[in-house]
N, C-alpha and C. Protein backbone atom coordinates (compact mmCIF):
# COMPACT_ATOMS: atom_id res chain seq x y z
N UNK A 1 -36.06 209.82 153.19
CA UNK A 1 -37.20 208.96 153.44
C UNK A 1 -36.91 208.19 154.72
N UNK A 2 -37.56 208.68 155.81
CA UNK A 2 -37.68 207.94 157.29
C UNK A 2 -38.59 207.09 157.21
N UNK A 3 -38.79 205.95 156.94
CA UNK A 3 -39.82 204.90 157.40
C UNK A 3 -39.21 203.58 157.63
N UNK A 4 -39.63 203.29 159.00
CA UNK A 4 -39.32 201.44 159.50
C UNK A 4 -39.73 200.85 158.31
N UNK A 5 -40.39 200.52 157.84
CA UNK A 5 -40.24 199.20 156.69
C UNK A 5 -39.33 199.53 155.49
N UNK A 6 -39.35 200.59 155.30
CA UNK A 6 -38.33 201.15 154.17
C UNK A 6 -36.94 200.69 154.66
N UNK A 7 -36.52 201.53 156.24
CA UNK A 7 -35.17 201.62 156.55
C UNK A 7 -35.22 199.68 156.56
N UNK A 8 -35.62 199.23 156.97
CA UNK A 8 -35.63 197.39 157.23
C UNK A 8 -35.19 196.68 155.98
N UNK A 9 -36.42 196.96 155.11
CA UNK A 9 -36.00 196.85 153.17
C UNK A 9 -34.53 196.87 152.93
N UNK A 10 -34.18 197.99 153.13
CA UNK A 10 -32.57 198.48 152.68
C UNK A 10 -31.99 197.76 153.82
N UNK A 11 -32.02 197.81 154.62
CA UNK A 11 -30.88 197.12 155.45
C UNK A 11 -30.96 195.18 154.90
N UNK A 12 -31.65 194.62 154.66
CA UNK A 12 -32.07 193.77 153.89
C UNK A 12 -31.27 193.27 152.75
N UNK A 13 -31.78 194.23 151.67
CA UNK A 13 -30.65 194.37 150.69
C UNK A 13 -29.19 194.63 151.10
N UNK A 14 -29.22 195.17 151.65
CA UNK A 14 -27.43 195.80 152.10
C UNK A 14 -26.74 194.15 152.61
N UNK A 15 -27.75 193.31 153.50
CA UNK A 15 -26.86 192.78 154.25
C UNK A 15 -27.04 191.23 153.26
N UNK A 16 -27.82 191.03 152.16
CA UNK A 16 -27.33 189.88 151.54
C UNK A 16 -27.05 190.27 150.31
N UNK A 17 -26.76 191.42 149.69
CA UNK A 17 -26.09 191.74 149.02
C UNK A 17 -26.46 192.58 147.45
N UNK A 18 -27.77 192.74 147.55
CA UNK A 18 -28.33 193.44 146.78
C UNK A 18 -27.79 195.30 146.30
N UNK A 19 -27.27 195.59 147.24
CA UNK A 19 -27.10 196.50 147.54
C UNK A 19 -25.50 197.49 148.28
N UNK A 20 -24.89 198.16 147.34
CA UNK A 20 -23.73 198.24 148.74
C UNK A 20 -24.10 199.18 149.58
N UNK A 21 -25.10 199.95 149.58
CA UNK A 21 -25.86 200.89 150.82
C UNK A 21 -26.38 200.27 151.67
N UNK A 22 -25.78 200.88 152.98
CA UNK A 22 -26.63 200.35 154.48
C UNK A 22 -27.62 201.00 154.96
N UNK A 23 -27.87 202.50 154.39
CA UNK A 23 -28.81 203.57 154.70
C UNK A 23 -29.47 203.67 153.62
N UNK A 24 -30.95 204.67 153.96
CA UNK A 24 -31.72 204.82 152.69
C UNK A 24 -30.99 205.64 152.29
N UNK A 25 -30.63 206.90 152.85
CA UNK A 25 -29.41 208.70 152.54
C UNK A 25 -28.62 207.49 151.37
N UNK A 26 -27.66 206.83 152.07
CA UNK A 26 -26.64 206.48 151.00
C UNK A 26 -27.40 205.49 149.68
N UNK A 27 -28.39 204.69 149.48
CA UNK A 27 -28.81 204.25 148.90
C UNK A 27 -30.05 205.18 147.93
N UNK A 28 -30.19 206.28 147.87
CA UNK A 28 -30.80 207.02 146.88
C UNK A 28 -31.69 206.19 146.24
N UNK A 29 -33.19 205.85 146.71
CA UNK A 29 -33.76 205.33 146.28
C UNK A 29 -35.12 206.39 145.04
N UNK A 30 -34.51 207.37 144.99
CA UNK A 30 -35.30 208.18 143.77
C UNK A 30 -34.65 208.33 143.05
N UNK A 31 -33.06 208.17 142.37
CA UNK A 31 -31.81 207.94 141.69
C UNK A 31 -32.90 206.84 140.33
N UNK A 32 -32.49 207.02 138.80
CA UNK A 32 -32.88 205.74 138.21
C UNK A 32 -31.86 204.99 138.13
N UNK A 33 -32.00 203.65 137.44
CA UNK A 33 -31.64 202.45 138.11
C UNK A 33 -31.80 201.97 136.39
N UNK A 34 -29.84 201.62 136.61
CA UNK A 34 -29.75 200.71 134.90
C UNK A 34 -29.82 199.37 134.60
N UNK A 35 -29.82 198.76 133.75
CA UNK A 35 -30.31 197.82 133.16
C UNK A 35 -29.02 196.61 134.28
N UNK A 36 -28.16 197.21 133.98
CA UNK A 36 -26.81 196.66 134.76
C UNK A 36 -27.22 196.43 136.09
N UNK A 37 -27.78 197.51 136.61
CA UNK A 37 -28.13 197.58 138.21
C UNK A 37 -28.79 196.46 138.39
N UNK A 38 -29.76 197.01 137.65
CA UNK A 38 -31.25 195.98 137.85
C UNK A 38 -30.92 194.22 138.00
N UNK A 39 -30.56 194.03 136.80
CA UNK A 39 -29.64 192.82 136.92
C UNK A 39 -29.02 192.43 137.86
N UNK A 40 -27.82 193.19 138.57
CA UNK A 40 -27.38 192.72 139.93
C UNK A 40 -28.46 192.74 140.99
N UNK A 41 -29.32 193.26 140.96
CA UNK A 41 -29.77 192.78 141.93
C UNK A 41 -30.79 191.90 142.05
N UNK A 42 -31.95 192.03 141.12
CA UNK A 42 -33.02 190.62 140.46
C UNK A 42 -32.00 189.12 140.62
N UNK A 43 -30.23 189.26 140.55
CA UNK A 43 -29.54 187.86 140.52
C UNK A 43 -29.59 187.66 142.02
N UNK A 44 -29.05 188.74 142.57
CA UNK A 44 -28.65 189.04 144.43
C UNK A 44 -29.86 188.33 145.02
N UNK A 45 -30.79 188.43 144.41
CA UNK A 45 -32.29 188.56 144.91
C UNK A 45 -32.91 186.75 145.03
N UNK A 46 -32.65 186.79 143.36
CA UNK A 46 -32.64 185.41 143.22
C UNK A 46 -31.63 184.18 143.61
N UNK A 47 -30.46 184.65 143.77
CA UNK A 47 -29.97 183.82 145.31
C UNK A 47 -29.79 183.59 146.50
N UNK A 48 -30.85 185.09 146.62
CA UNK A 48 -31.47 185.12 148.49
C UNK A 48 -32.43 184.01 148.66
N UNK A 49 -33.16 184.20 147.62
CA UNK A 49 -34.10 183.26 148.31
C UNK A 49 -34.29 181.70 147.43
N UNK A 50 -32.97 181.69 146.75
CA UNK A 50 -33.26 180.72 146.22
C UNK A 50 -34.28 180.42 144.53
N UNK A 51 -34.32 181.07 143.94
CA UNK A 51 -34.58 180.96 143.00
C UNK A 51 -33.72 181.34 141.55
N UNK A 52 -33.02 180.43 141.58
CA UNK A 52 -32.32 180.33 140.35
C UNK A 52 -32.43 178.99 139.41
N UNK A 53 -33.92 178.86 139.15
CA UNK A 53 -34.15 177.58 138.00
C UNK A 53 -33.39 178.28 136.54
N UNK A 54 -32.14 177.97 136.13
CA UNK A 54 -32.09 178.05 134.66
C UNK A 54 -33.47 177.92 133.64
N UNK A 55 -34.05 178.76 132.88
CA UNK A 55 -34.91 178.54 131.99
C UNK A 55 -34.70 178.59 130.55
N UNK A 56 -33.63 180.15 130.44
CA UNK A 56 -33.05 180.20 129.09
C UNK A 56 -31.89 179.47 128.59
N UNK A 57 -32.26 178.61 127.43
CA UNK A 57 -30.95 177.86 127.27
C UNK A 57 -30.28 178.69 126.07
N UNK A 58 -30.37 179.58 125.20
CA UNK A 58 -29.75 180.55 124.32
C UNK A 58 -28.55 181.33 124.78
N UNK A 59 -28.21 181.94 123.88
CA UNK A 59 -26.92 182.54 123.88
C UNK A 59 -27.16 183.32 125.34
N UNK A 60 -26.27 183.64 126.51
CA UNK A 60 -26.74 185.03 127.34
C UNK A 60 -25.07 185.48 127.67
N UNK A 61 -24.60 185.68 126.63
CA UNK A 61 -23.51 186.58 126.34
C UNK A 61 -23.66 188.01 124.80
N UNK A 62 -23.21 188.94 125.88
CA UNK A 62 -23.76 190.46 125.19
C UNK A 62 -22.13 190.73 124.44
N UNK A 63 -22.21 192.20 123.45
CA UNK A 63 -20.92 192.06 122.93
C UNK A 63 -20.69 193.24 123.60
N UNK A 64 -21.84 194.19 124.27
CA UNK A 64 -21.96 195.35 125.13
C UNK A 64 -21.36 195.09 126.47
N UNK A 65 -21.36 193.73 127.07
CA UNK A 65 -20.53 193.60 128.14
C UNK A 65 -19.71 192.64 128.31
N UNK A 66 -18.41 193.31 128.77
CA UNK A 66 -17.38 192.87 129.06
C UNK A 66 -17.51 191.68 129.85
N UNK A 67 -16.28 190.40 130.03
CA UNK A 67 -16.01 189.44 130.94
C UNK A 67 -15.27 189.93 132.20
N UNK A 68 -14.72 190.87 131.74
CA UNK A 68 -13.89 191.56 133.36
C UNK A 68 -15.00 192.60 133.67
N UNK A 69 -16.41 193.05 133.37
CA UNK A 69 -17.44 193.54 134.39
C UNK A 69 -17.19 193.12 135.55
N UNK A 70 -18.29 194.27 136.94
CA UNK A 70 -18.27 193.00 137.49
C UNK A 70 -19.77 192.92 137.85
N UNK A 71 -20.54 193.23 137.08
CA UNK A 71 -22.49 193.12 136.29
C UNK A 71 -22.05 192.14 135.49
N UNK A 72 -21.13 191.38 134.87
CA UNK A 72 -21.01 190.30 133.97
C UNK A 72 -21.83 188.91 134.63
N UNK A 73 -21.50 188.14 135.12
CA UNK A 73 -22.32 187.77 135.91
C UNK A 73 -23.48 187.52 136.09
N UNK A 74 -23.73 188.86 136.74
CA UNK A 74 -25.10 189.21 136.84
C UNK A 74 -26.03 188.80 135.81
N UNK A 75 -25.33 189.57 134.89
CA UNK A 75 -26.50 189.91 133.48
C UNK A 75 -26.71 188.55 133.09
N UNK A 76 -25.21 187.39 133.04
CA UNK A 76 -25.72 185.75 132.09
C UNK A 76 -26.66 185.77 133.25
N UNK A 77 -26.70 185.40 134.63
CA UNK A 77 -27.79 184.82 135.00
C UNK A 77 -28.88 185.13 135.12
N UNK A 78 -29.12 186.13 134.79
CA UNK A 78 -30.67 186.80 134.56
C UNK A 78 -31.19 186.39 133.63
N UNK A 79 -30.35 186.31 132.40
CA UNK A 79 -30.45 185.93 131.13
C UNK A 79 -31.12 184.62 131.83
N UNK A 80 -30.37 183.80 131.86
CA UNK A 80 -30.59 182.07 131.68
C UNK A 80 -31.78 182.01 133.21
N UNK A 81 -31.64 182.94 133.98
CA UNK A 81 -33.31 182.55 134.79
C UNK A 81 -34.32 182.65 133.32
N UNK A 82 -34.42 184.05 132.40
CA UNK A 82 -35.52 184.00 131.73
C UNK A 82 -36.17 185.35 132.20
N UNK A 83 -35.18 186.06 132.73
CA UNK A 83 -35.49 187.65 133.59
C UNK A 83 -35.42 188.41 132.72
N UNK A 84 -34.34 188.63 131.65
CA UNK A 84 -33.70 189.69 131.03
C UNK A 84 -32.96 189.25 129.94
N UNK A 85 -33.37 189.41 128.77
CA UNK A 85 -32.46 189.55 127.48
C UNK A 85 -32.34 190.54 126.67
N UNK A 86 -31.48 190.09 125.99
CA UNK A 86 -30.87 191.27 125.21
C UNK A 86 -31.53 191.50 123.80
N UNK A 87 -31.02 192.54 122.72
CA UNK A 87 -31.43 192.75 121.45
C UNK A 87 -30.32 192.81 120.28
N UNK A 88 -30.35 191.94 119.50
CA UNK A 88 -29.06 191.74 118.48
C UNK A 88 -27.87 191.52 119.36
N UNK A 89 -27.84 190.88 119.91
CA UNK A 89 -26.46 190.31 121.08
C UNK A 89 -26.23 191.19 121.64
N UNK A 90 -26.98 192.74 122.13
CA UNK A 90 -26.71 193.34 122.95
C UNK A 90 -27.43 193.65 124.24
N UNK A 91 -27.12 193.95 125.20
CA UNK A 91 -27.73 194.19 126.57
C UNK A 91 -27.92 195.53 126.93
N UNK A 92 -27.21 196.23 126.70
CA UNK A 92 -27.51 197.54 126.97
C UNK A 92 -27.39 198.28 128.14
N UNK A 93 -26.22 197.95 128.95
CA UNK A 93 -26.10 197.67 130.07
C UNK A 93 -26.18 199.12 130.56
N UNK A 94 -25.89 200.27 130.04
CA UNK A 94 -26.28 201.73 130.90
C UNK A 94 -27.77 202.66 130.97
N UNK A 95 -28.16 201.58 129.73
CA UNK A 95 -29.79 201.90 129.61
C UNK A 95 -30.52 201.75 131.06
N UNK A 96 -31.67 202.95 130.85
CA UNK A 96 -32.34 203.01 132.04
C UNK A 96 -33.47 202.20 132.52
N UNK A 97 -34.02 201.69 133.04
CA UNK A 97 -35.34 200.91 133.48
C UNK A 97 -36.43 201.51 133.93
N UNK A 98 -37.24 201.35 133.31
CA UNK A 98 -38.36 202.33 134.03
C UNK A 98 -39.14 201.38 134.88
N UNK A 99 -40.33 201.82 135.53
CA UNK A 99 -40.67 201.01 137.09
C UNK A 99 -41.43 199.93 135.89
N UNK A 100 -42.33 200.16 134.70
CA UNK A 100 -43.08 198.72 134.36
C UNK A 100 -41.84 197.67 133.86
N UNK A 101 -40.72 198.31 133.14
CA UNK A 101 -39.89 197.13 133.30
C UNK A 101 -39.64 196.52 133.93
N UNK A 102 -39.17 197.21 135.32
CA UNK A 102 -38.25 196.24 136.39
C UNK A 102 -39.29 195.86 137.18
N UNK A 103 -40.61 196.02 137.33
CA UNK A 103 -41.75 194.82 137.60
C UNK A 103 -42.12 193.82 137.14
N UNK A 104 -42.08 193.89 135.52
CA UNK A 104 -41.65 192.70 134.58
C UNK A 104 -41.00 191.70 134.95
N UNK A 105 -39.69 192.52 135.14
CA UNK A 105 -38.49 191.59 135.59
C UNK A 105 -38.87 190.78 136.59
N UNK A 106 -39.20 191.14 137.40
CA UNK A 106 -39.85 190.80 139.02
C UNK A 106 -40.45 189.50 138.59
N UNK A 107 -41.62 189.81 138.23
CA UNK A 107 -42.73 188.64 137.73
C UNK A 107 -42.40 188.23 136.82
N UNK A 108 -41.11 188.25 135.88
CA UNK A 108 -40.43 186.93 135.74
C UNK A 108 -40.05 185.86 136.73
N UNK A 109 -38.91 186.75 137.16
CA UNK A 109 -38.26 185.61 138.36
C UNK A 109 -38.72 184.91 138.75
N UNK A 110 -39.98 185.15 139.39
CA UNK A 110 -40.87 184.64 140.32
C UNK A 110 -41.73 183.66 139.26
N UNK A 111 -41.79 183.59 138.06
CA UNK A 111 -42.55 182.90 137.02
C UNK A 111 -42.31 181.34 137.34
């Protein structure tokens, strides 16, 4: 995929941290994208630009992910924005996202 706003996008992500791809080639943007992923980067995202209001005050520790992750992180603060929770204390962290989820997610954050 050759396109200026695309290649711009990714370089974007790459350079505050959404992302460890600097190219679209290396960043496989038709690849799906896990629950884990998603998370790192909706957090990456939300401390680009500044939006990290805590909303969830509940548990946002999974028994599915580890403290030595390194999506650990990620996932509590998604949690406690109010982006992403889990089901029976789990997260599900290799589960896949499909595009109405991770638009969800989106228009959380931004909630």
């Amino acid at each position: 995929m050759d396109h200026p706003e695309f290649n711009e996008a990714v370089r974007w992500m790459y350079d505050v941290g959404l992302t460890n791809y600097s190219t679209p080639a290396t960043y496989l943007p038709f690849q799906t994208l896990t629950r884990e992923q998603a998370a790192k980067m909706l957090d990456k995202f939300a401390l680009a630009t500044s939006l990290t209001t805590i909303r969830n005050t509940s548990s946002c520790t999974f028994s599915d992910v580890a403290q030595n992750s390194e999506f650990f992180s990620h996932i509590r603060n998604v949690c406690q924005y109010g982006v992403v929770n889990g089901t029976n204390g789990k997260f599900n962290p290799q589960q896949t996202v499909t595009k109405a989820e991770f638009i969800a997610m989106v228009i959380r954050l931004f909630e």
